[in-house]
Protein backbone atom coordinates (compact mmCIF):
# COMPACT_ATOMS: atom_id res chain seq x y z
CA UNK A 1 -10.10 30.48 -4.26
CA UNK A 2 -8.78 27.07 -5.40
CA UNK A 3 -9.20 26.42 -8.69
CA UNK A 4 -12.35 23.36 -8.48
CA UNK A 5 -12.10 19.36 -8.61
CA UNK A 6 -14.44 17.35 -10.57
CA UNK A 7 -16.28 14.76 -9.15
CA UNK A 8 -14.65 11.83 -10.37
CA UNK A 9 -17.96 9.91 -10.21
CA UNK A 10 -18.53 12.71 -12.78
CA UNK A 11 -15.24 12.61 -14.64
CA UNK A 12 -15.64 8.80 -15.39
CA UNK A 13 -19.35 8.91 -16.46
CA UNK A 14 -18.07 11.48 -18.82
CA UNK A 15 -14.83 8.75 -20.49
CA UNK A 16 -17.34 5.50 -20.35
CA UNK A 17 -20.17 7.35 -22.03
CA UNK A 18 -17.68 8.86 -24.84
CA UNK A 19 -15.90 5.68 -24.98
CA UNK A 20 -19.12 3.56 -25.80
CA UNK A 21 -20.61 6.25 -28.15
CA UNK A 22 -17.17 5.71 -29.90
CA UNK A 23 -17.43 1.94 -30.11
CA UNK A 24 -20.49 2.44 -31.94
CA UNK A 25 -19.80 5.54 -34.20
CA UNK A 26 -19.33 5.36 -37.67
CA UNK A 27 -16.14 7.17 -40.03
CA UNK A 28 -17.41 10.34 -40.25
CA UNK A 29 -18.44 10.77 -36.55
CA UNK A 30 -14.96 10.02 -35.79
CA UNK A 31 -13.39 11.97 -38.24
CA UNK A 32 -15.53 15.11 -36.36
CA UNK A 33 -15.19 14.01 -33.01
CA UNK A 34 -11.09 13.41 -33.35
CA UNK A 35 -10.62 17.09 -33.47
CA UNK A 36 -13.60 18.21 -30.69
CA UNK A 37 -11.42 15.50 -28.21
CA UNK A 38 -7.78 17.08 -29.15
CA UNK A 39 -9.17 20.37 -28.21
CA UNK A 40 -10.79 19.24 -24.94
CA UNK A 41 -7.69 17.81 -23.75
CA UNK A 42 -5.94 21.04 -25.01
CA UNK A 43 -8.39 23.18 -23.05
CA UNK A 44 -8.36 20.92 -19.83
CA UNK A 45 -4.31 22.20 -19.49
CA UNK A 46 -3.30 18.39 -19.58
CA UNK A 47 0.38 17.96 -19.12
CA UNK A 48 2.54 17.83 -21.80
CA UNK A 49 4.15 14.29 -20.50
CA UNK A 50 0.81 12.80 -21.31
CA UNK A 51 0.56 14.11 -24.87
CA UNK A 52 4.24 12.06 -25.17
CA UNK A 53 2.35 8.98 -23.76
CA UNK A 54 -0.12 9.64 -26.34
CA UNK A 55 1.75 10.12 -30.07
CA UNK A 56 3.77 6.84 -29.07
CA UNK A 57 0.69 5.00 -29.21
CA UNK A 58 -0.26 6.61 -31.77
CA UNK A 59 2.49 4.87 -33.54
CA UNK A 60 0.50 1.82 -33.06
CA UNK A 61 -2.54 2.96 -34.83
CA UNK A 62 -0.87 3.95 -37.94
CA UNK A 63 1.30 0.46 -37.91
CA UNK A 64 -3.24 -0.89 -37.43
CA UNK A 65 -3.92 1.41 -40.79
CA UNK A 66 -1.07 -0.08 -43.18
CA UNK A 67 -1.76 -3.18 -42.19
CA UNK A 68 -5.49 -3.34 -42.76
CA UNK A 69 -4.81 -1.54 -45.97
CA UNK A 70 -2.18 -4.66 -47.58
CA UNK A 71 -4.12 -7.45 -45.80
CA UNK A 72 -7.39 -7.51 -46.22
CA UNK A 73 -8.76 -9.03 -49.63
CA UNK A 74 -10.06 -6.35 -52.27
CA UNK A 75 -9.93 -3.90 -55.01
CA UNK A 76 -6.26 -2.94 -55.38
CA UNK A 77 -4.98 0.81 -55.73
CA UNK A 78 -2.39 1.62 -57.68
CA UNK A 79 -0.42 0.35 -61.06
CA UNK A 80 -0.38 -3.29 -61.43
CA UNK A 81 3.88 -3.34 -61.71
CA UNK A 82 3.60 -3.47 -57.49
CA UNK A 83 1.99 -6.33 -57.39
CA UNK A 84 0.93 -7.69 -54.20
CA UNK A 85 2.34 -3.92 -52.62
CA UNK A 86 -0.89 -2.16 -53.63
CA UNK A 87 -3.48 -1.70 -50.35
CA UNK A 88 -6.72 -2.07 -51.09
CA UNK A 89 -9.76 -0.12 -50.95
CA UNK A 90 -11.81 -2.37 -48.64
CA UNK A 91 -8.54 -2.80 -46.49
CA UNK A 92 -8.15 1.36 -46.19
CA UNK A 93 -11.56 2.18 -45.27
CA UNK A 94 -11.57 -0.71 -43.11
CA UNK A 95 -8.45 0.66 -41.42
CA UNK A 96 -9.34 4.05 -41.42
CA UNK A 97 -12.16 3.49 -39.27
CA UNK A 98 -10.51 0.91 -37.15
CA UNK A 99 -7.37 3.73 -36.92
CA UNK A 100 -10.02 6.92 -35.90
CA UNK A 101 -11.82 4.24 -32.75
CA UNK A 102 -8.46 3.63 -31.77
CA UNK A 103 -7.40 6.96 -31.64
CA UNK A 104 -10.44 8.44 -30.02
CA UNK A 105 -10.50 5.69 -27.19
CA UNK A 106 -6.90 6.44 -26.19
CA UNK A 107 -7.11 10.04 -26.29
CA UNK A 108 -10.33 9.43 -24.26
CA UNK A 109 -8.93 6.95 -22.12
CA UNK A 110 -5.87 9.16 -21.74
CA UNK A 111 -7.90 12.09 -20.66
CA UNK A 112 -10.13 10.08 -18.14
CA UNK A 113 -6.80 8.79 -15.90
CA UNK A 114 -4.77 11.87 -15.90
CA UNK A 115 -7.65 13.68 -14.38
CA UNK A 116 -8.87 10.78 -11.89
CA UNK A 117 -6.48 9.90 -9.17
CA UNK A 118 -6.53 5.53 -9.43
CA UNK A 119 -8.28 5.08 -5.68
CA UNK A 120 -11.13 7.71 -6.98
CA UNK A 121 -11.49 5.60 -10.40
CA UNK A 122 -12.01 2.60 -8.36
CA UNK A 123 -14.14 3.90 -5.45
CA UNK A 124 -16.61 6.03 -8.24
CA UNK A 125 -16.90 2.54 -9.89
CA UNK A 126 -18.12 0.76 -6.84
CA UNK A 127 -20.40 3.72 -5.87
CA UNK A 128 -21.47 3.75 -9.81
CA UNK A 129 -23.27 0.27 -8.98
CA UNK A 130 -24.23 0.61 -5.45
CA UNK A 131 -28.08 0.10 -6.18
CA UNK A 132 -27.27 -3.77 -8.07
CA UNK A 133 -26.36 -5.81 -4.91
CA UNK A 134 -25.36 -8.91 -7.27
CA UNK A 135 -22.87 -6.42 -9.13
CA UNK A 136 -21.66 -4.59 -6.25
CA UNK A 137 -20.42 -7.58 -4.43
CA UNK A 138 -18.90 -9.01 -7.60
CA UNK A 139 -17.21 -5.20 -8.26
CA UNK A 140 -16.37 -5.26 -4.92
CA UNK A 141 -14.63 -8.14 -4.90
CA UNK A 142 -12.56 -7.05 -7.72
CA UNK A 143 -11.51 -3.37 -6.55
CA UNK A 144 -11.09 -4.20 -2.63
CA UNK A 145 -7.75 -6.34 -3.76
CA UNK A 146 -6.51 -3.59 -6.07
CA UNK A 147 -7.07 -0.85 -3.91
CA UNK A 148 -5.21 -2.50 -1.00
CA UNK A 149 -2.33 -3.57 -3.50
CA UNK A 150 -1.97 -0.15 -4.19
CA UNK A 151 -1.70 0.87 -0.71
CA UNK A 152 1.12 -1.16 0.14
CA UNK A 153 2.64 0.59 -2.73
CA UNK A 154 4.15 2.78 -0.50
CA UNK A 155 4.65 0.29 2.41
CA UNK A 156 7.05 -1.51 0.00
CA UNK A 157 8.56 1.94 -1.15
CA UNK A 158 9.12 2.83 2.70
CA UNK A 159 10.39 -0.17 3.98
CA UNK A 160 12.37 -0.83 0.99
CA UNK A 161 13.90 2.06 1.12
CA UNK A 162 14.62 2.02 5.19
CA UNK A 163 16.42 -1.54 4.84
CA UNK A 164 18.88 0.03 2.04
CA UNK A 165 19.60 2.67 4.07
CA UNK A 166 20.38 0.13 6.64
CA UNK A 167 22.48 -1.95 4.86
CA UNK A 168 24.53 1.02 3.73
CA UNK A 169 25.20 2.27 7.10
CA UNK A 170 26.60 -1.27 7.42
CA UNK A 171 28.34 -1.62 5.11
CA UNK A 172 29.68 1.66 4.01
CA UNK A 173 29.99 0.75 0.35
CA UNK A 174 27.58 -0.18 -2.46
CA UNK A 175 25.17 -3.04 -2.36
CA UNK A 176 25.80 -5.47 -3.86
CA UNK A 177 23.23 -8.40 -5.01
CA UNK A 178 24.48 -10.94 -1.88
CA UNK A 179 24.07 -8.17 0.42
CA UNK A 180 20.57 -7.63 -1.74
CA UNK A 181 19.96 -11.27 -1.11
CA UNK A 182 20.71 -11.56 2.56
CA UNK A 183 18.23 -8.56 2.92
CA UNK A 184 15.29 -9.80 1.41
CA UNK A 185 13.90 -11.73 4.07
CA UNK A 186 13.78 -8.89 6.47
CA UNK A 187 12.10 -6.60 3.78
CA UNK A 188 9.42 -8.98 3.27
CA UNK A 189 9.13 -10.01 6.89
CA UNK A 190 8.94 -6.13 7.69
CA UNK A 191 5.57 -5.60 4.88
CA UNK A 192 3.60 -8.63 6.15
CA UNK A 193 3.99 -6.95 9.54
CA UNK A 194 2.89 -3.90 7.96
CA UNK A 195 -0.09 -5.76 5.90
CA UNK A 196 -1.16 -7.34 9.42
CA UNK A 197 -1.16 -3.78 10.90
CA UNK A 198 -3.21 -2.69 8.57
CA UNK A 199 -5.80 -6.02 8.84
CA UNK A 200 -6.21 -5.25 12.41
CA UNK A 201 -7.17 -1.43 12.39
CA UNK A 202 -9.86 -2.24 9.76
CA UNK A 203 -11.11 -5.05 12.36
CA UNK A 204 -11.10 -2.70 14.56
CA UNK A 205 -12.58 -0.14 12.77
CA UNK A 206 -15.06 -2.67 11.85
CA UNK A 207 -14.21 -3.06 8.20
CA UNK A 208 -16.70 -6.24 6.52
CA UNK A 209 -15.00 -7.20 3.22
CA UNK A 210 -18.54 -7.81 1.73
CA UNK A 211 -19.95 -4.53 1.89
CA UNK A 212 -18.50 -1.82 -0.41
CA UNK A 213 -17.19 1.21 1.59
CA UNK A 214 -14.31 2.30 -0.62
CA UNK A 215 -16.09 4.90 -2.27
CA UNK A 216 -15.19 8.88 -0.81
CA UNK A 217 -18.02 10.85 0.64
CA UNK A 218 -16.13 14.34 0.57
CA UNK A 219 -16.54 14.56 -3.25
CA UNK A 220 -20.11 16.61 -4.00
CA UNK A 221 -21.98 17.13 -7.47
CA UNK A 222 -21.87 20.38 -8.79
CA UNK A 223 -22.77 22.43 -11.44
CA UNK A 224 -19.46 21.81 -13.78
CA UNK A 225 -19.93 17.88 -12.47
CA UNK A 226 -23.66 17.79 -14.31
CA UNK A 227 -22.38 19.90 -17.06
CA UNK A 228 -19.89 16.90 -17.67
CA UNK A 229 -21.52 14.42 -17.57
CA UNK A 230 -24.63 16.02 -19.75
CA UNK A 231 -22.12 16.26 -22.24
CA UNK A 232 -20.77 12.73 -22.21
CA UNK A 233 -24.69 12.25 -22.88
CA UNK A 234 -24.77 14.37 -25.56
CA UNK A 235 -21.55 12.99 -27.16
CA UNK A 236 -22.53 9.75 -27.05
CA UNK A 237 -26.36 10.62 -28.50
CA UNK A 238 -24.26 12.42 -31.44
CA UNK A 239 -22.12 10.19 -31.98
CA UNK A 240 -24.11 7.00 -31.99
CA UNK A 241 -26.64 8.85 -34.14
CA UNK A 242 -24.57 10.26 -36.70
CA UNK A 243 -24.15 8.29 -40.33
């Protein structure tokens, strides 16, 4: 037996719940829940190229704490020789708090998109809001252009790639950027054709661009999909109730 897929419906309730309990969580909380998320991700098996991703940002939210701590107007730490190169206190707690969000929401973040394919993130948040008709137009409206953007991904990949080979069998040599240039046209002439395909078997199919039908019906709730995302509600409960 496979080893079992999350609902992503279930995987993304889990990140926005988290993320917004975050938002709203005091130092402490996120001094306690920093840890709890590191070993999540650590139990989850995520792959090491994301925890690369992750301590580069990470560079950023350090740079965030040393620069709250010298800017911001306060109590100075330190002997008075430094001068003006004394943080303050006001500026380190400041920044220590601002540092911990900012570390939790990317690790969060981080976690939610390695473990959601990009066409499941965007069809579980147009099924998320299928009962508001008002917001599931205006969703709609927004996803239905990204999600067929990133299906001529591959359409550009494809025929991209089939013109190149082209032009080398030409050619016999390496292209250059005139032979790039003089190719061009035919490449993008070759995806609108492509685009227009792909128009007319949704017409045909019946496709109305007003009524949401991205979402996947194959994906089920189960028993690990509730447990997830009654622990995004308890994570949020603890950490928007914690001092």
């Amino acid at each position: 037996m496979g080893a079992y897929r999350a609902d992503p419906r279930a995987v993304v309730a889990l990140g926005l719940l988290l993320t917004v309990g975050v938002c709203l969580a005091e130092t402490g909380a996120l001094l306690v829940s920093l840890p709890i998320l590191i070993l999540g991700m650590v139990l989850s098996r995520t792959d090491l190229s994301l925890w690369r991703f992750v301590r580069a940002i990470l560079v950023i939210a350090a740079i965030t704490l040393v620069a709250n701590g010298f800017l911001i107007p306060g109590e100075r730490l330190g002997p008075d020789s430094l001068g003006w190169f004394r943080p303050s206190e006001e500026g380190l707690a400041i920044g220590l708090r601002q540092t911990l969000r900012l570390t939790n929401l990317i690790l969060i973040s981080s976690w939610t998109v390695h473990h959601v394919d990009a066409m499941d993130f965007l069809a579980s948040l147009e099924w998320s809001v299928r009962a508001w008709p008002g917001l599931k137009r205006l969703v709609h409206q927004v996803v239905l252009p990204i999600a067929l953007a990133m299906r001529m991904i591959g359409t550009l990949r494809d025929e991209g790639e089939r013109i190149l080979q082209v032009q080398k069998l030409r050619s016999h040599h390496k292209i250059r950027f005139r032979a790039f240039k003089a190719m061009l046209p035919a490449w993008i002439l070759s995806v609108v054709h492509r685009g227009d395909d792909l128009a007319t078997a949704m017409q045909i199919r019946g496709y109305h661009p007003d009524q949401g039908r991205l979402y996947l019906r194959h994906f089920q709730f189960g028993f690990p999909d509730w447990s997830l995302v009654l622990l995004g509600v308890l994570g949020f409960l603890l950490l928007w109730r914690a001092v």
